[in-house]
Protein backbone atom coordinates (compact mmCIF):
# COMPACT_ATOMS: atom_id res chain seq x y z
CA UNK A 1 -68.78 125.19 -18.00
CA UNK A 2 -72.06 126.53 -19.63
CA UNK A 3 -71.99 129.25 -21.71
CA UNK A 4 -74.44 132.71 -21.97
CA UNK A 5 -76.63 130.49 -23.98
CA UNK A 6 -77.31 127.96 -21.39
CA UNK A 7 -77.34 124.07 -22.93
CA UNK A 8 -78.68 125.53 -26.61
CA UNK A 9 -74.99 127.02 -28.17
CA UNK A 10 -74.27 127.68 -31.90
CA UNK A 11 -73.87 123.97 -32.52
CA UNK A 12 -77.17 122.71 -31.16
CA UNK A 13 -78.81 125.60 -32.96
CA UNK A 14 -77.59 125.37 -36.26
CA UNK A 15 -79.04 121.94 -36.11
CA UNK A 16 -82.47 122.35 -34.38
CA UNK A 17 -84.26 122.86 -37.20
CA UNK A 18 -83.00 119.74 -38.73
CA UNK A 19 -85.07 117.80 -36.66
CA UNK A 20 -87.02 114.64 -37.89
CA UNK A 21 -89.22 114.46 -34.74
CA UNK A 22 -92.47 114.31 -35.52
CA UNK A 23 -92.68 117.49 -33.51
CA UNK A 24 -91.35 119.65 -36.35
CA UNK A 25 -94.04 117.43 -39.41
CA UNK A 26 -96.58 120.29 -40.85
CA UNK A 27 -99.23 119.19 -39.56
CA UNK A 28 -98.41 118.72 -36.23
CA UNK A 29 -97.17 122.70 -36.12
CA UNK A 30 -100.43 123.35 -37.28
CA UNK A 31 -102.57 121.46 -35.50
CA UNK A 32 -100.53 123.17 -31.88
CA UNK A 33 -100.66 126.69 -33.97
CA UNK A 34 -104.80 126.10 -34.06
CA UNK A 35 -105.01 125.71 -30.76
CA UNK A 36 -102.67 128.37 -29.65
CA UNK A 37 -104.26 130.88 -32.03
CA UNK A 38 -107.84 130.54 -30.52
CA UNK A 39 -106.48 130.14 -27.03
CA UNK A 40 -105.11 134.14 -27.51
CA UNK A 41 -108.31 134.84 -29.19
CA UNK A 42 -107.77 138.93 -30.02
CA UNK A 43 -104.96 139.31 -27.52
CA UNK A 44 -101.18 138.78 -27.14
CA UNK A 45 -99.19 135.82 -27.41
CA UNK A 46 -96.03 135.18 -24.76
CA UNK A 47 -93.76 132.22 -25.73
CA UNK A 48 -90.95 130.83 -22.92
CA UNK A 49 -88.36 129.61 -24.96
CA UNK A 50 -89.45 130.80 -27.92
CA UNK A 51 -86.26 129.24 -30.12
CA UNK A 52 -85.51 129.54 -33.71
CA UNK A 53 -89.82 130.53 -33.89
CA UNK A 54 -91.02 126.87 -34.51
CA UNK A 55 -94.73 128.03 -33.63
CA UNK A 56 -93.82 131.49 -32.67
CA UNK A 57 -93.49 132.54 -36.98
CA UNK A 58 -96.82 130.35 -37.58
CA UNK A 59 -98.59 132.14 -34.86
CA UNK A 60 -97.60 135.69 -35.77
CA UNK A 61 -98.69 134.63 -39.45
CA UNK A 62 -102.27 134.14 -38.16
CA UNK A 63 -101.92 137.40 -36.51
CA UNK A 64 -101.63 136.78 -33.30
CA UNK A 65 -98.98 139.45 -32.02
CA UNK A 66 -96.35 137.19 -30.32
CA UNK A 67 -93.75 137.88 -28.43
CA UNK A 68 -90.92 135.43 -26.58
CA UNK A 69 -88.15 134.92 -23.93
CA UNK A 70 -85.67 133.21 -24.49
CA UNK A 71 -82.09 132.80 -22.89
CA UNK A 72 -80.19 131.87 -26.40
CA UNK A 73 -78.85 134.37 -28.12
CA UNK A 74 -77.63 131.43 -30.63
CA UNK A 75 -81.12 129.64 -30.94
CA UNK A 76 -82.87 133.51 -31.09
CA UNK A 77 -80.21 134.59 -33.93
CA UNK A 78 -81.95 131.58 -36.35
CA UNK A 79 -85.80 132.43 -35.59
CA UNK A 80 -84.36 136.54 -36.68
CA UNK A 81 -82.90 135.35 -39.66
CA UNK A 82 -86.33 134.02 -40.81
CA UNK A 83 -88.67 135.53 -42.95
CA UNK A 84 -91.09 137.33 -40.44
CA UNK A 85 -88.94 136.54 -37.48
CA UNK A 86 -87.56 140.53 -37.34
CA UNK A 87 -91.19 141.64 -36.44
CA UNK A 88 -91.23 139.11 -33.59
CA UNK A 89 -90.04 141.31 -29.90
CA UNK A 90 -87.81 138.90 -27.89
CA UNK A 91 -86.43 139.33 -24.90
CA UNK A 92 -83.23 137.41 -23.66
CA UNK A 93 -82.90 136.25 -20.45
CA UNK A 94 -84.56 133.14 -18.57
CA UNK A 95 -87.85 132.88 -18.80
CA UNK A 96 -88.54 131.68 -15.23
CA UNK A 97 -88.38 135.36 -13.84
CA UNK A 98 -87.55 137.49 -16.92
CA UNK A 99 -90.36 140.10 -17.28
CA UNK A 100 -91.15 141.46 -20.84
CA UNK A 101 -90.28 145.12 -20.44
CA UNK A 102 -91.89 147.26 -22.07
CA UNK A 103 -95.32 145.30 -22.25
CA UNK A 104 -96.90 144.71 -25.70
CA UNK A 105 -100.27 147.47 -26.57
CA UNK A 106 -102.38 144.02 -26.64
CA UNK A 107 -102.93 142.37 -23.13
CA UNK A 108 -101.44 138.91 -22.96
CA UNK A 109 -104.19 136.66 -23.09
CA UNK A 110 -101.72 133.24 -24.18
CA UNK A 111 -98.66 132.24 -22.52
CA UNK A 112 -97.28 129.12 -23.61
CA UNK A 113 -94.09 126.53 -23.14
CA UNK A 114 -94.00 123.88 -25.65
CA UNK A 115 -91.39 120.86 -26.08
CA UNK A 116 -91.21 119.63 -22.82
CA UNK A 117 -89.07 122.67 -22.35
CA UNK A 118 -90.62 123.38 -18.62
CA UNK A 119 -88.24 120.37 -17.85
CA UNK A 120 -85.17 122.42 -18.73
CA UNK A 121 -85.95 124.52 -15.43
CA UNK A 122 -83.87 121.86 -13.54
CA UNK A 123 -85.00 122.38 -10.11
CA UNK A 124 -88.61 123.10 -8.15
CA UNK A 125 -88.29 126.40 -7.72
CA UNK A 126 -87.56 127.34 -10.69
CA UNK A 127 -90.53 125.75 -11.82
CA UNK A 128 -92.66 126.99 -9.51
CA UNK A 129 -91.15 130.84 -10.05
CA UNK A 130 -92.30 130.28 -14.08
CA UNK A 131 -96.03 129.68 -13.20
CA UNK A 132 -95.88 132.63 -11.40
CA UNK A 133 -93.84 134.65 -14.23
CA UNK A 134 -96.81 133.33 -16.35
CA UNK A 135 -99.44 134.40 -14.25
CA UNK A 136 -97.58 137.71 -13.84
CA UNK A 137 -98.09 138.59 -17.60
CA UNK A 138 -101.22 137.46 -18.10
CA UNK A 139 -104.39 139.54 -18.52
CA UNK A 140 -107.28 138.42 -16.12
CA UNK A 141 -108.93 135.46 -17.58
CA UNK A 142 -105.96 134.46 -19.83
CA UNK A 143 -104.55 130.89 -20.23
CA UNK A 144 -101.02 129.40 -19.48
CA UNK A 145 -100.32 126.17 -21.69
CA UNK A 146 -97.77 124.02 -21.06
CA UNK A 147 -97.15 120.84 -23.72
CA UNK A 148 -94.68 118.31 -21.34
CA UNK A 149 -94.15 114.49 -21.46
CA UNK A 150 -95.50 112.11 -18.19
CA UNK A 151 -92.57 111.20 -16.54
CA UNK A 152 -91.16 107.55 -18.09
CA UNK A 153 -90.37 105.68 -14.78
CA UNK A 154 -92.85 102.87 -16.20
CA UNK A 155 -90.17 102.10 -19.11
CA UNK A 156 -87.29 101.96 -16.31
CA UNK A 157 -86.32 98.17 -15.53
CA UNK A 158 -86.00 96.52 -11.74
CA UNK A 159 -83.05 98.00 -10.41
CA UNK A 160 -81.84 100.12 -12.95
CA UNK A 161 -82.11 104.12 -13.70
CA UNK A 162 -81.77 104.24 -17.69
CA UNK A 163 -83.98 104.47 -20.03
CA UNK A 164 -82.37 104.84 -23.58
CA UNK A 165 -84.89 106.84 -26.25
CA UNK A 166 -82.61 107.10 -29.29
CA UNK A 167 -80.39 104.37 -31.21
CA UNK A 168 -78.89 104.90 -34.77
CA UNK A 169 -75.69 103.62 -36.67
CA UNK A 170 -74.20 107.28 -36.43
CA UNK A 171 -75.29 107.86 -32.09
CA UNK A 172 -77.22 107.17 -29.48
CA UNK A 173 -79.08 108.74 -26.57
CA UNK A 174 -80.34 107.89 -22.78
CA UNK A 175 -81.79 109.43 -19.96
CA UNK A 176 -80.31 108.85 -16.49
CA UNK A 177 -83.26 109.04 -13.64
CA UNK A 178 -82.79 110.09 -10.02
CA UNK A 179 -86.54 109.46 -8.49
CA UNK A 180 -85.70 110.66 -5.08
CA UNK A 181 -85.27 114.48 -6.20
CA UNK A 182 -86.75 113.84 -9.72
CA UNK A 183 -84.07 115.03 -11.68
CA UNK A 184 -82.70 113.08 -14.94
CA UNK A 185 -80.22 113.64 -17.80
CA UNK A 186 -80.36 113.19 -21.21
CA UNK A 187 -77.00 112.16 -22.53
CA UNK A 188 -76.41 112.21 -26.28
CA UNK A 189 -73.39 110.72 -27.83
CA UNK A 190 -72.93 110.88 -31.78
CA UNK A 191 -70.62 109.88 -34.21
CA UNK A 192 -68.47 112.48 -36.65
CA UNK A 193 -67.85 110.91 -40.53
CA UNK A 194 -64.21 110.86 -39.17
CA UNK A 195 -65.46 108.36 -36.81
CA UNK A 196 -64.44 110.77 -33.75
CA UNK A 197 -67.02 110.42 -30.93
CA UNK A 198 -68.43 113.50 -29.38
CA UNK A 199 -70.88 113.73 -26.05
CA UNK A 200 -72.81 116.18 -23.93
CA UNK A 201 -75.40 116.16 -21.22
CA UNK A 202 -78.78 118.41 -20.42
CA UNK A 203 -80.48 118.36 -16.96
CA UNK A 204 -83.94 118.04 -16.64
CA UNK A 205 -86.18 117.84 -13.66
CA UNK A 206 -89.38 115.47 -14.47
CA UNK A 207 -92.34 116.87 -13.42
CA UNK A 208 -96.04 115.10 -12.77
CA UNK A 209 -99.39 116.10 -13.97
CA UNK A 210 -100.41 116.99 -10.54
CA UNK A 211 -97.25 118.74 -9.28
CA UNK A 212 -98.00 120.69 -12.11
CA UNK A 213 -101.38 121.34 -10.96
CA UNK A 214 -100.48 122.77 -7.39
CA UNK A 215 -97.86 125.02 -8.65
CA UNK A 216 -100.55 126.61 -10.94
CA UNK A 217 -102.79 127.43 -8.21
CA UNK A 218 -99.50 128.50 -6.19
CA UNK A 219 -99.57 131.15 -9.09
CA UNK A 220 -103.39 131.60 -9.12
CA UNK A 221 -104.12 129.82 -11.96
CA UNK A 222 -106.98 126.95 -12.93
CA UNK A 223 -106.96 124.01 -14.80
CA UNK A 224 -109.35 124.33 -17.69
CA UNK A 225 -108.13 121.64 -19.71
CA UNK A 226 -105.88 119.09 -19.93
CA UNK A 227 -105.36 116.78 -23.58
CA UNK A 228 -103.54 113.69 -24.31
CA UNK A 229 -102.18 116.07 -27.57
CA UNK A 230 -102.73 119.06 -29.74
CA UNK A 231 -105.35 117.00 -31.10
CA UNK A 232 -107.78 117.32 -27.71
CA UNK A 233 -107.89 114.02 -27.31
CA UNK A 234 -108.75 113.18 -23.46
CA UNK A 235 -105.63 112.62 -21.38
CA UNK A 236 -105.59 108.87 -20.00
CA UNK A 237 -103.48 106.80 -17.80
CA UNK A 238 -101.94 105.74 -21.32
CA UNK A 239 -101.02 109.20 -21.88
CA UNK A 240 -97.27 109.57 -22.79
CA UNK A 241 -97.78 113.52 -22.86
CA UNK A 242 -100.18 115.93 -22.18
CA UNK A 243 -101.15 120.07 -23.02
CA UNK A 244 -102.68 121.31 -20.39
CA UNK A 245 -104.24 124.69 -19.78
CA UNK A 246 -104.71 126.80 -16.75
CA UNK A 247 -106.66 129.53 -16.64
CA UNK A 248 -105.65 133.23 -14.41
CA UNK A 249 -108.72 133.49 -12.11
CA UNK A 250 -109.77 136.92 -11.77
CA UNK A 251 -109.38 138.67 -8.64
């Protein structure tokens, strides 16, 4: 049974920010922060699943007002107890449909969903209902960016559905595909010092480039650009992720 904080409880959130992905280096948090940061230009920032404030704190240290949704009240509680993180506004709930209530002074020019986190919406719909929560905050002419990985059915072998990403002496970690309705779990299994095994499980539902595309213009947005990384490198057929931006077309 899931609790109120979906998949992200106490115990995955006292950990987060222990991360060694190279997601959570310096200068990879400042090389997304640039981007984000002249993507808002003089306007507001939205984050969905804003966390324990990974870019959220950098971003609001440029000052670019920033404000997030997020539905853990565990994961939330870390990014307040940072220095900076009480002048962020947060509002809890899921950010697929959750509306930011009252809205900021500053129009919303950036909305953003790092992480691969639009994967955590485990179905379509959802999906599709978060472009159009996007669109539904942003100020004519502002951008939606969403940083995701290209689906890894390439790395899957003949007749199988696993791909393992993760091996160490102290755990392990695979995803389980389903390509007929695109959904896959990540299972993580890990190793106490008393030797005691402990497991859990996340949904996901993989999403392509171009899926990606239509649901944006389902929500009246553009593509203006899409990278191979925060480093605007052009996205390729070698791409293993991508940041793409769409644009809110003006009525």
């Amino acid at each position: 049974m899931i609790n109120a904080d979906g998949y992200f409880d106490e115990r995955v959130a006292e950990q987060y920010d222990q991360s060694s992905g190279a997601e959570f280096e310096p200068t990879a948090i400042a090389r997304a922060v640039d981007v984000l940061a002249e993507l808002a230009g003089r306007g507001a920032a939205l984050e969905f699943g804003i966390g324990t404030g990974r870019l959220a704190l950098p971003l609001a240290r440029r000052g670019v007002p920033v404000h997030g949704i997020d539905l853990s009240r565990a994961m939330v509680s870390r990014l307040r107890a940072k220095p900076g993180g009480a002048d962020i506004g947060i509002t809890i709930g899921d950010f697929a449909t959750t509306q930011v209530t009252p809205p900021p002074a500053e129009p919303f020019t950036l909305a953003y969903l790092v992480f691969n986190t639009i994967m955590n919406l485990a179905d379509q719909e959802s999906q599709v209902e978060c472009f159009r929560n996007a669109a539904d905050h942003l100020a004519p002419g502002g951008v939606f960016v969403v940083e995701v990985m290209v689906p890894e059915l390439r790395k899957i072998p003949p007749g199988q559905n696993i791909v393992p990403f993760h091996t160490s002496p102290t755990g392990w970690a695979y995803t389980v595909y389903d390509t007929v309705t695109q959904d896959a779990t990540c299972h993580y299994i890990e190793l106490t010092p008393d030797g005691r095994g402990e497991a859990h499980s996340i949904p996901f539902r993989y999403v392509w480039p171009a899926e990606l595309d239509l649901m944006a213009r389902l929500a009246g947005l553009r593509l203006r650009h899409r990278w191979d990384s925060w480093t605007r490198a052009p996205f390729t057929e070698d791409s293993v992720q991508h940041v793409s931006v769409w644009e809110k077309v003006p009525v």
